[in-house]
C-alpha atoms as a PDB file:
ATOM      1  CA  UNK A   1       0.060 -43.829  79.451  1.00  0.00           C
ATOM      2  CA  UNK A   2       2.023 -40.462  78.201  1.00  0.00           C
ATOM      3  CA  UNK A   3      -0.380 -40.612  74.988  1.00  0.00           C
ATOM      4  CA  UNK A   4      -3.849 -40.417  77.336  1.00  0.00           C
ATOM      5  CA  UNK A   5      -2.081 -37.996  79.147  1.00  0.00           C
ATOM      6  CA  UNK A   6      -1.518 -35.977  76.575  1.00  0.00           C
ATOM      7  CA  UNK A   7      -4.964 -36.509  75.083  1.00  0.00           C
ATOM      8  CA  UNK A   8      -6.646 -35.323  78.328  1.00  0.00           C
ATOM      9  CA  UNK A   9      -4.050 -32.504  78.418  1.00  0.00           C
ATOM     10  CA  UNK A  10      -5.735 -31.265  75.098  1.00  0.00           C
ATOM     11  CA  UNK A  11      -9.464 -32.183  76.162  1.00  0.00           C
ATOM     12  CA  UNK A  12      -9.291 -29.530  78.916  1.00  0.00           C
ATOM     13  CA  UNK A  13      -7.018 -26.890  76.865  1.00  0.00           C
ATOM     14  CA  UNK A  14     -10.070 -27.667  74.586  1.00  0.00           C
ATOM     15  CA  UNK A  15     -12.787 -27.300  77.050  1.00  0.00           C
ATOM     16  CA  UNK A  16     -11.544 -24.007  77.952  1.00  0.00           C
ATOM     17  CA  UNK A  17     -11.120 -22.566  74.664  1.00  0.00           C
ATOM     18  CA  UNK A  18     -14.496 -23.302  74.055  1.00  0.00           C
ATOM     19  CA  UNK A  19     -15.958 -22.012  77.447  1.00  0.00           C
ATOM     20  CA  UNK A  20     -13.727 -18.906  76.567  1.00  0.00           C
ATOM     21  CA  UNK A  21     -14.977 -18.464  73.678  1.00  0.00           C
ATOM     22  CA  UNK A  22     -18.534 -18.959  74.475  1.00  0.00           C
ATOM     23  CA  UNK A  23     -20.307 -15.332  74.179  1.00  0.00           C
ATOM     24  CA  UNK A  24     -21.846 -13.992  77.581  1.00  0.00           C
ATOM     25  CA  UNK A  25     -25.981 -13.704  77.065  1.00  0.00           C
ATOM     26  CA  UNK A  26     -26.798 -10.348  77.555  1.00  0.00           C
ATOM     27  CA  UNK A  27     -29.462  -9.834  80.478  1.00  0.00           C
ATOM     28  CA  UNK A  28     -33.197  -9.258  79.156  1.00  0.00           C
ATOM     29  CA  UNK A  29     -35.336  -6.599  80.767  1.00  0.00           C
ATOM     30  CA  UNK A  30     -38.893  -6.440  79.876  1.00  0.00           C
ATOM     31  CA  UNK A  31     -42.161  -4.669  81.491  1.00  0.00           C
ATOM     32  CA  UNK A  32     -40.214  -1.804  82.871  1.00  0.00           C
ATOM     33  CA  UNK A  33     -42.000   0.799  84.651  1.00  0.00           C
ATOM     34  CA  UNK A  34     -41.894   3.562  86.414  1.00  0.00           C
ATOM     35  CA  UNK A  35     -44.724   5.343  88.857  1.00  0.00           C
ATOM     36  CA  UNK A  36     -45.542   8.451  89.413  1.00  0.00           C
ATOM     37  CA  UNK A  37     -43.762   9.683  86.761  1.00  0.00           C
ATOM     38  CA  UNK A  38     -43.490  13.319  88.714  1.00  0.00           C
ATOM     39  CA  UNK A  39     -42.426  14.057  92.091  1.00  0.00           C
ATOM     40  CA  UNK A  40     -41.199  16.529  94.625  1.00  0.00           C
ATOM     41  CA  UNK A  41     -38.157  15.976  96.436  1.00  0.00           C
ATOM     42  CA  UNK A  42     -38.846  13.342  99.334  1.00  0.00           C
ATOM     43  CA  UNK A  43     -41.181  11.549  97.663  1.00  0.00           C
ATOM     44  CA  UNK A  44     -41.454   7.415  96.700  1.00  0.00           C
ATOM     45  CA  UNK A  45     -41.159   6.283  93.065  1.00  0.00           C
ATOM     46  CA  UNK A  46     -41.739   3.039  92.311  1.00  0.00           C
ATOM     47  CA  UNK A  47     -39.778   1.138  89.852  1.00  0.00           C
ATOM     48  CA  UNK A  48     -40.780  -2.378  88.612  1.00  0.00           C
ATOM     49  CA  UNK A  49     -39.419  -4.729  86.118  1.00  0.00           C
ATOM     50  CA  UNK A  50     -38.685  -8.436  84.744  1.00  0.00           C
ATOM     51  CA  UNK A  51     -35.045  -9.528  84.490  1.00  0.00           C
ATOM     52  CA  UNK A  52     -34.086 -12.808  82.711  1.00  0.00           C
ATOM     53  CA  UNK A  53     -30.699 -13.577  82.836  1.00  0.00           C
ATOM     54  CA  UNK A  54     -28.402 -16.761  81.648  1.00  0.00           C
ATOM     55  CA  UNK A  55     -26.287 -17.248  85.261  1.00  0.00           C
ATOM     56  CA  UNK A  56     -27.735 -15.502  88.173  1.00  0.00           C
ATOM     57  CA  UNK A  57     -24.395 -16.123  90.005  1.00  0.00           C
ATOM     58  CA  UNK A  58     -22.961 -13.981  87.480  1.00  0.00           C
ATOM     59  CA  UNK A  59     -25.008 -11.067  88.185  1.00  0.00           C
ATOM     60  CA  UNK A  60     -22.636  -8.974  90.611  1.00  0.00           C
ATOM     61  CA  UNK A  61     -24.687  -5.705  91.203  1.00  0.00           C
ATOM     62  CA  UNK A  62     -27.992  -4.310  90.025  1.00  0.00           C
ATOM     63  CA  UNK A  63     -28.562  -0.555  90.283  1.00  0.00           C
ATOM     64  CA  UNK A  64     -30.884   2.554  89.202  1.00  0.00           C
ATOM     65  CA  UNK A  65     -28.820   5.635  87.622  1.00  0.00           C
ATOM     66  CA  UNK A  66     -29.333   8.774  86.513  1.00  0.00           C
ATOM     67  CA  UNK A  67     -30.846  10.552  90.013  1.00  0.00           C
ATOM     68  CA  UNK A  68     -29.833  14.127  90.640  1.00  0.00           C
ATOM     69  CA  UNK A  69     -26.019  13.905  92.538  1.00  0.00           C
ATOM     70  CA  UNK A  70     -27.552  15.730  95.711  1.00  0.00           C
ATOM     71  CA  UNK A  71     -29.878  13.363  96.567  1.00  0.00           C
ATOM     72  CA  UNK A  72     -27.505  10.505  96.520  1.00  0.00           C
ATOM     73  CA  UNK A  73     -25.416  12.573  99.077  1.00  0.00           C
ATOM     74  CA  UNK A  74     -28.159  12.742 101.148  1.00  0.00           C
ATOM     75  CA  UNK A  75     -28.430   9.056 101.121  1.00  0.00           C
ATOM     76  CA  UNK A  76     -31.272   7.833  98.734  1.00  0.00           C
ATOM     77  CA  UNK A  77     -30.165   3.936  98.165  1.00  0.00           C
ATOM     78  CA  UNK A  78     -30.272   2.823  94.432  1.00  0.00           C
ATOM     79  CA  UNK A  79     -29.024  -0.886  94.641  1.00  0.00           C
ATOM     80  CA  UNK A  80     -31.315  -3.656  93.815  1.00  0.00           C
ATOM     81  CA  UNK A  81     -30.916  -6.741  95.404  1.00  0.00           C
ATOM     82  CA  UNK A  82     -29.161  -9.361  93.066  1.00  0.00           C
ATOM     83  CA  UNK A  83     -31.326 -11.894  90.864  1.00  0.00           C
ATOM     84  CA  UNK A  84     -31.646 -15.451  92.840  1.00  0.00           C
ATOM     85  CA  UNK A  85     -33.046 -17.092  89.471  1.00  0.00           C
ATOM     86  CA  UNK A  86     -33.295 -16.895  86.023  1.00  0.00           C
ATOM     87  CA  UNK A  87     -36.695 -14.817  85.447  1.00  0.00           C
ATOM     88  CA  UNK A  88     -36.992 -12.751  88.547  1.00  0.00           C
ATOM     89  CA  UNK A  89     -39.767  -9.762  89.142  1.00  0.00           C
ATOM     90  CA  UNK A  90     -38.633  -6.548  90.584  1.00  0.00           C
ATOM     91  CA  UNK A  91     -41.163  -3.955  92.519  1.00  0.00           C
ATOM     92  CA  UNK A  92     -38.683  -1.847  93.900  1.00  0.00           C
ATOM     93  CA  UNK A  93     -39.919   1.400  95.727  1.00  0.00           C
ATOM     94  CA  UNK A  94     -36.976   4.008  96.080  1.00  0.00           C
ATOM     95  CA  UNK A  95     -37.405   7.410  98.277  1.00  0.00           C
ATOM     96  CA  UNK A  96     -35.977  10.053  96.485  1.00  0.00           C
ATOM     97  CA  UNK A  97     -34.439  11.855 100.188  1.00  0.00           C
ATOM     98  CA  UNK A  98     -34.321  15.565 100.297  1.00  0.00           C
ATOM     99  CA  UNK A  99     -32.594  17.813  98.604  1.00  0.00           C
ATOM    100  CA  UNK A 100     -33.020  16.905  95.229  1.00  0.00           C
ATOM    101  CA  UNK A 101     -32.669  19.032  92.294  1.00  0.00           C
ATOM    102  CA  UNK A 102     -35.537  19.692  90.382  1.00  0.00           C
ATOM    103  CA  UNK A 103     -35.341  18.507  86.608  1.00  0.00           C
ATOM    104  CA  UNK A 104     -36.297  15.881  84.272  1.00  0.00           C
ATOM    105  CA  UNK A 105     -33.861  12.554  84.877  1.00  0.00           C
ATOM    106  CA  UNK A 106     -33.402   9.968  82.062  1.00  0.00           C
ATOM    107  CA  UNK A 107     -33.124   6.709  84.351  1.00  0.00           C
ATOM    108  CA  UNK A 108     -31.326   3.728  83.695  1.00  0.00           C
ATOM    109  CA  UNK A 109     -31.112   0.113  84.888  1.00  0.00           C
ATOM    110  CA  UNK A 110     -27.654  -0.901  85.260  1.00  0.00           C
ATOM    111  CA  UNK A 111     -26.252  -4.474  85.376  1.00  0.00           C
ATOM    112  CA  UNK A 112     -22.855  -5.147  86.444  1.00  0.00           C
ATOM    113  CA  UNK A 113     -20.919  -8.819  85.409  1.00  0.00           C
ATOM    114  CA  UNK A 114     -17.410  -9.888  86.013  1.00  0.00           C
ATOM    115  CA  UNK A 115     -16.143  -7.509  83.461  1.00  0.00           C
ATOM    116  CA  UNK A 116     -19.087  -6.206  81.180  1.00  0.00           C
ATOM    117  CA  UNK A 117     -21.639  -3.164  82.007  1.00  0.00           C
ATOM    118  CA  UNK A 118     -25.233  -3.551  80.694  1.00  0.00           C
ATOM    119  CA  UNK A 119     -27.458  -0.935  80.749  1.00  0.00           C
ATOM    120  CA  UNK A 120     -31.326  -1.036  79.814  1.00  0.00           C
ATOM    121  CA  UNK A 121     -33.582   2.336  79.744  1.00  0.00           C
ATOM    122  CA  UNK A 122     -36.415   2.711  82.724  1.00  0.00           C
ATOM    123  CA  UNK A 123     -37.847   6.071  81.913  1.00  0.00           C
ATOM    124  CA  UNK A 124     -38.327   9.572  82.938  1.00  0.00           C
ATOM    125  CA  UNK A 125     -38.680  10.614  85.892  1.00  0.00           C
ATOM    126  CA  UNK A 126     -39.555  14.636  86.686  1.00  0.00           C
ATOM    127  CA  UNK A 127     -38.500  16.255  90.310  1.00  0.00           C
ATOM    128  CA  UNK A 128     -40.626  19.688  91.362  1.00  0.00           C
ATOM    129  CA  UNK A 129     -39.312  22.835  91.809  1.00  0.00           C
ATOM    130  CA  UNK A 130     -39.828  23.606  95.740  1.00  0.00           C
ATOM    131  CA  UNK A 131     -40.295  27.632  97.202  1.00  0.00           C
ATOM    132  CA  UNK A 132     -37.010  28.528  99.047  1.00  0.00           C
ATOM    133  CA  UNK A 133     -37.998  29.998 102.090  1.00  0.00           C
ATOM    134  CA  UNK A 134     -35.981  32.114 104.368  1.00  0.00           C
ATOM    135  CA  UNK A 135     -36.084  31.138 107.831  1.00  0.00           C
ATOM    136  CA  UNK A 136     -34.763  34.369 109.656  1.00  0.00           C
ATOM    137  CA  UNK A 137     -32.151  37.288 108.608  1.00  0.00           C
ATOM    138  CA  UNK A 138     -30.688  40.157 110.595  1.00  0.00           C
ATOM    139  CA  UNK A 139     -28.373  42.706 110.939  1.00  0.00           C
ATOM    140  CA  UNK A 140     -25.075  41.913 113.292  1.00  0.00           C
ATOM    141  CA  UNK A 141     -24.895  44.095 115.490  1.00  0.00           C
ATOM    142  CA  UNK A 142     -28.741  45.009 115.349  1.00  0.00           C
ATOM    143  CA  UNK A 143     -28.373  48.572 116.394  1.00  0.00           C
ATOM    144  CA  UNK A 144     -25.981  51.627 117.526  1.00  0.00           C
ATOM    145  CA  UNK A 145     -26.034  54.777 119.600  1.00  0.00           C
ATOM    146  CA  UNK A 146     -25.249  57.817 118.064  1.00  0.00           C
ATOM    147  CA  UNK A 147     -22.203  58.471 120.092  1.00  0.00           C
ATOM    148  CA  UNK A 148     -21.121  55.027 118.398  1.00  0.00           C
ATOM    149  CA  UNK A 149     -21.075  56.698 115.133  1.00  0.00           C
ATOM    150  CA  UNK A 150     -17.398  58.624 115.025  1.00  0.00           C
ATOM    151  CA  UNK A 151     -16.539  58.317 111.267  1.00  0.00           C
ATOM    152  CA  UNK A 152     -20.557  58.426 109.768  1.00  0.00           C
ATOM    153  CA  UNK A 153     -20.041  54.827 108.545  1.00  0.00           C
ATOM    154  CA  UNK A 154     -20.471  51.502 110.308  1.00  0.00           C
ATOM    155  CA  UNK A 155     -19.408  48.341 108.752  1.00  0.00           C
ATOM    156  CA  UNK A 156     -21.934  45.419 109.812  1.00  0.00           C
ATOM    157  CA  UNK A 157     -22.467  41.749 108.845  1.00  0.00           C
ATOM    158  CA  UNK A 158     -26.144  40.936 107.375  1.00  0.00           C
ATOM    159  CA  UNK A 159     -27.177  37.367 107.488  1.00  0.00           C
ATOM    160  CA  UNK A 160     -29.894  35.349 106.128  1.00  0.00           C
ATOM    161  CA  UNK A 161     -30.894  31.369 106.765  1.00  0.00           C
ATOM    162  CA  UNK A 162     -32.523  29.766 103.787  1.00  0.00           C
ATOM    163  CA  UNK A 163     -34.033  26.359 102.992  1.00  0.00           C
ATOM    164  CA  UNK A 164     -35.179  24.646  99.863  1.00  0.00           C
ATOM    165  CA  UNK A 165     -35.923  21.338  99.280  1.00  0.00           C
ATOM    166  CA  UNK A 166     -34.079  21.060  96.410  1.00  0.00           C
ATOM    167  CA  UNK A 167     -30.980  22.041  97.948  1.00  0.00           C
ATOM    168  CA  UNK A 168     -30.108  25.279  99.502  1.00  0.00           C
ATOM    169  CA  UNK A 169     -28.070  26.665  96.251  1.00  0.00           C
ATOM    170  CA  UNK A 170     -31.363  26.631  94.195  1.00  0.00           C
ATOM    171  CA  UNK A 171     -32.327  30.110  96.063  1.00  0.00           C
ATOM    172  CA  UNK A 172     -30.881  32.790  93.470  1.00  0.00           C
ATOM    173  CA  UNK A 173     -30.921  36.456  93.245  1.00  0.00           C
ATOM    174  CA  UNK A 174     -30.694  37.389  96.780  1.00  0.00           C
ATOM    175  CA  UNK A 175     -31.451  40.985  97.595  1.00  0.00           C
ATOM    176  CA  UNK A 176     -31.835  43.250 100.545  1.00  0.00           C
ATOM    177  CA  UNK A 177     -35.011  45.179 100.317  1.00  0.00           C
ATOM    178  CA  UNK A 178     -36.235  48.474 102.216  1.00  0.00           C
ATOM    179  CA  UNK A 179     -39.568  47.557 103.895  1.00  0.00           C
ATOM    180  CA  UNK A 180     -40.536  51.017 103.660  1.00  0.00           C
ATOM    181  CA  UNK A 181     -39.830  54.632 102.354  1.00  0.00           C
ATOM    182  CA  UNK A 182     -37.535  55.563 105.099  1.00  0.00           C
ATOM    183  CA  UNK A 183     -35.217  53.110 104.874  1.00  0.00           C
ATOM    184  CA  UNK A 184     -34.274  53.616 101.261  1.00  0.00           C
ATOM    185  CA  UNK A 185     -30.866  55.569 102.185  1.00  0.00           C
ATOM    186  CA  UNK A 186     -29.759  54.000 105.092  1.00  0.00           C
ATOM    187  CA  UNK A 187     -27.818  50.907 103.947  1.00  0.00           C
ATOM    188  CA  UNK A 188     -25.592  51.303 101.334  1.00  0.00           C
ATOM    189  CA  UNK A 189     -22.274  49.846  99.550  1.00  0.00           C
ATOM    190  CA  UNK A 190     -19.967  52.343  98.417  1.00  0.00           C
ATOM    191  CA  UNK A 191     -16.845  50.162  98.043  1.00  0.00           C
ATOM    192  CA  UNK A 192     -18.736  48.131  94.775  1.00  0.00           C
ATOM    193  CA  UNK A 193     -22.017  49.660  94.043  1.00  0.00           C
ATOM    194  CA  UNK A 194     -24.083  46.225  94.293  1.00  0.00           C
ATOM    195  CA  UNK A 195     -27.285  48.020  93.294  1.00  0.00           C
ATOM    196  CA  UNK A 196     -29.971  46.083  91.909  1.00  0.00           C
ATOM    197  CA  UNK A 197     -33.907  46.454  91.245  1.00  0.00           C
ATOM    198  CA  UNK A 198     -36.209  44.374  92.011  1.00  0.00           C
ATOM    199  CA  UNK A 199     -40.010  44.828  91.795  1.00  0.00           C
ATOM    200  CA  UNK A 200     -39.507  48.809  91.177  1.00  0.00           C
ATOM    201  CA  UNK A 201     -37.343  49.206  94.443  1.00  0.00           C
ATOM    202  CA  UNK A 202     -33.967  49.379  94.713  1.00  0.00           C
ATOM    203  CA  UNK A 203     -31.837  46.780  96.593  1.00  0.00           C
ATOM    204  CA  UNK A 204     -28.888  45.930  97.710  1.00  0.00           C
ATOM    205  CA  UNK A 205     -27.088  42.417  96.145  1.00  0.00           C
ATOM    206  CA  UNK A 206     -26.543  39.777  98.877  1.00  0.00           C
ATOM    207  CA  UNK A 207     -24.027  36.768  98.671  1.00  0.00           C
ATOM    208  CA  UNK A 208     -26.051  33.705  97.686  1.00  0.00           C
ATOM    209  CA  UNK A 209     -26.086  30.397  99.053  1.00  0.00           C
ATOM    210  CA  UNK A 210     -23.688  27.361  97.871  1.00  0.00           C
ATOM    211  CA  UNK A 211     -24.582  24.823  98.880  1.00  0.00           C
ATOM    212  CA  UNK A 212     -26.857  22.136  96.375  1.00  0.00           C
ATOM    213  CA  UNK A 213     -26.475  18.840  99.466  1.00  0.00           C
ATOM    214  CA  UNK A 214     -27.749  20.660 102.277  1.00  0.00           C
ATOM    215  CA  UNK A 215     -31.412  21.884 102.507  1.00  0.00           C
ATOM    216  CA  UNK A 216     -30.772  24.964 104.678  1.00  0.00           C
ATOM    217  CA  UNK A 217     -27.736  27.213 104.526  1.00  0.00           C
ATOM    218  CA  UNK A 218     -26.572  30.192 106.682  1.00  0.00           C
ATOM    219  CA  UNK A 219     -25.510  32.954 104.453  1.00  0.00           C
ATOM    220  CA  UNK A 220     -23.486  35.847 105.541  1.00  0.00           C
ATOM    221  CA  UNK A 221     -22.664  39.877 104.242  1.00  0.00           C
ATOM    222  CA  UNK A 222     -20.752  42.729 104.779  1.00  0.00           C
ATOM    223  CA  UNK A 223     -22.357  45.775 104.551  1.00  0.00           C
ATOM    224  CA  UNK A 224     -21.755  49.232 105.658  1.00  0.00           C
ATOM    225  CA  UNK A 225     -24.446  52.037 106.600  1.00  0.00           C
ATOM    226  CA  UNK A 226     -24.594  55.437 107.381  1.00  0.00           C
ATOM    227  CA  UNK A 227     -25.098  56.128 111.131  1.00  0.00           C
ATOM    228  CA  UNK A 228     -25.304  59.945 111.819  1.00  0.00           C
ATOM    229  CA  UNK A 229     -28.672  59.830 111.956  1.00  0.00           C
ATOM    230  CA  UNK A 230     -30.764  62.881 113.213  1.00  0.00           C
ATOM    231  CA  UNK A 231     -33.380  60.680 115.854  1.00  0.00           C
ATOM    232  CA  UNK A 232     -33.922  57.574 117.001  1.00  0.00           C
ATOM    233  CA  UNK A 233     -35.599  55.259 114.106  1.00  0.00           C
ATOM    234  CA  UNK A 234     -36.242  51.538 113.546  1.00  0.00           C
ATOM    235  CA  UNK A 235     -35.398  50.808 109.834  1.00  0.00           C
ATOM    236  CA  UNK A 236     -36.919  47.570 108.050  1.00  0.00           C
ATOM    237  CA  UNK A 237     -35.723  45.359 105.618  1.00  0.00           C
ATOM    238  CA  UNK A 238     -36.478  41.978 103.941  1.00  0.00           C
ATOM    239  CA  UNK A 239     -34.359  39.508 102.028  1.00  0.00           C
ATOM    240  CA  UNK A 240     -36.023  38.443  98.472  1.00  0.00           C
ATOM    241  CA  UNK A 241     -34.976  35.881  95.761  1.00  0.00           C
ATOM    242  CA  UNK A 242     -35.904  33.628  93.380  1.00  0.00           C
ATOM    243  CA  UNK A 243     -36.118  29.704  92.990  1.00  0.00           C
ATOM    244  CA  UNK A 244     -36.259  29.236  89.128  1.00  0.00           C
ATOM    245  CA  UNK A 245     -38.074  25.912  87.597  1.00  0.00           C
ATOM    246  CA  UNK A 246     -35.620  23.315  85.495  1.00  0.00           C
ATOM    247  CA  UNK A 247     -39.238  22.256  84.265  1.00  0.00           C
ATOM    248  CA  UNK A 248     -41.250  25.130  83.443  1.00  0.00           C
ATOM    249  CA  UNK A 249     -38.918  27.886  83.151  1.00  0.00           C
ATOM    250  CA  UNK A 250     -40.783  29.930  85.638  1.00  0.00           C
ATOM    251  CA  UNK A 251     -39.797  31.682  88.765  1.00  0.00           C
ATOM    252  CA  UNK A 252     -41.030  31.888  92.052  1.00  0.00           C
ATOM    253  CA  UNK A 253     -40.018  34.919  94.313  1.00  0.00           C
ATOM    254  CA  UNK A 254     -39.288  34.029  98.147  1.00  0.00           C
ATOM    255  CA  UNK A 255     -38.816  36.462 100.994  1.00  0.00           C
ATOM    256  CA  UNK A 256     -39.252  36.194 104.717  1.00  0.00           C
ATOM    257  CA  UNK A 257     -39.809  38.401 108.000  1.00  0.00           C
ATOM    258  CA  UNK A 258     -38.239  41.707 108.175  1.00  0.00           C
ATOM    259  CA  UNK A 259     -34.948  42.104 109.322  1.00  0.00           C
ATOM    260  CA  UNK A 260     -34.939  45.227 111.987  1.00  0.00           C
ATOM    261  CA  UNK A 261     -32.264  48.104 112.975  1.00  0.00           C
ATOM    262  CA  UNK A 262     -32.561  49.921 115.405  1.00  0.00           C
ATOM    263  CA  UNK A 263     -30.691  53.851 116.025  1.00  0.00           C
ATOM    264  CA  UNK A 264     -31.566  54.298 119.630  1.00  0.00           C
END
């Protein structure tokens, strides 16, 4: 009785060993594809492939990788529901939610076991460049009274609102631009000269916007203007800036409605 005891002791020390040692089948992936290959942010790609795997059980997550970080705050999902057999089909659409940084992505499909990573190329995908718009700026207060004006300066606060699809950050360059010939002199900086040029006028250098997981941002200034003027005048200005291409290089400008201040 000890002696079969033993013996079935060693069978299952045995088994084990052998089950241990057993290499784990890696998964196979075939007809992978990807469609459209180029999108702009808030768009559908489809993804579609053929999985073949040993243990479906085994399987503990399937996912898509390599989507801009933005968009995945924003929520787009990138699991895959979990293989139920051994050959299964996937036709997966995903909606890539706004923002999303424009760019070319390398995805991957990623396959997750108890304990080993595999990861099989899908292909690239390319996100558009969207126009940043600006939604509204003005000047805080909007206006003074000469008999406001004690020391010839007047420190305001200039603000701007300005949305891109690609996330609010992607809006570069801001600059406060005189409308017309008037207003050149009236705004001006003379604690750290933030002079710039753009389009042969001179402009004043705005604080740009931050944020790259929000699609609209509220961006605020300090500025300081002279305000001994000789008559009442409405001065004009508008905000301009860029949204530069991760695809093609190339910029677009962006501006909005003029900002107005008033001397009464």
């Amino acid at each position: 009785m000890k002696g079969f005891f033993v013996t079935l002791v060693l069978a299952i020390v045995l088994g084990l060993a052998a089950c241990a040692s057993r290499p784990e089948v890696r998964p196979t992936v075939g007809d992978r594809e990807l469609s459209p290959r180029e999108i702009s942010p808030g768009d559908t790609v489809v993804v579609a492939f053929s999985l073949e795997v040993e243990d479906p059980a085994a399987v503990e997550r399937v996912y898509l990788r390599g989507l801009p970080e933005n968009t995945l705050a924003a929520g787009t999902r990138v699991e895959l529901p979990l293989p139920e057999q051994k050959k299964t089909p996937y036709l997966a659409p995903i909606q890539v939610r706004v923002p999303a940084a424009d760019g070319q992505y390398n995805l991957e499909l990623v396959f997750e076991t108890t304990g080993k990573t595999y990861v099989a190329q899908l292909g690239s995908l390319a996100i558009r460049d969207t126009p940043s718009r600006i939604l509204h700026s003005q000047f805080l207060p909007g206006s003074h009274a000469p008999g406001d004006c004690a020391l010839g300066t007047k420190l305001l606060t200039f603000e701007y609102a300005v949305a891109d699809d690609n996330g609010a950050a992607d809006f570069v360059a801001p600059t406060l631009l005189p409308i017309d010939k008037g207003s050149n002199d009236f705004v001006f900086f003379p604690h750290w000269e933030p002079i710039t040029w753009l389009g042969g006028k001179p402009g004043i250098v705005l604080d740009p916007p931050s944020e790259s997981a929000e699609t609209q941002q509220l961006v605020t200034s300090k500025i300081r203007i002279h305000c001994n003027m000789p008559r009442a005048t409405l001065y004009q200005y508008e905000v301009m800036g860029q949204s530069v291409s991760r695809l093609t290089g190339k910029s677009i400008n962006a501006g909005g409605d003029p900002a107005r201040y008033y001397v009464k």
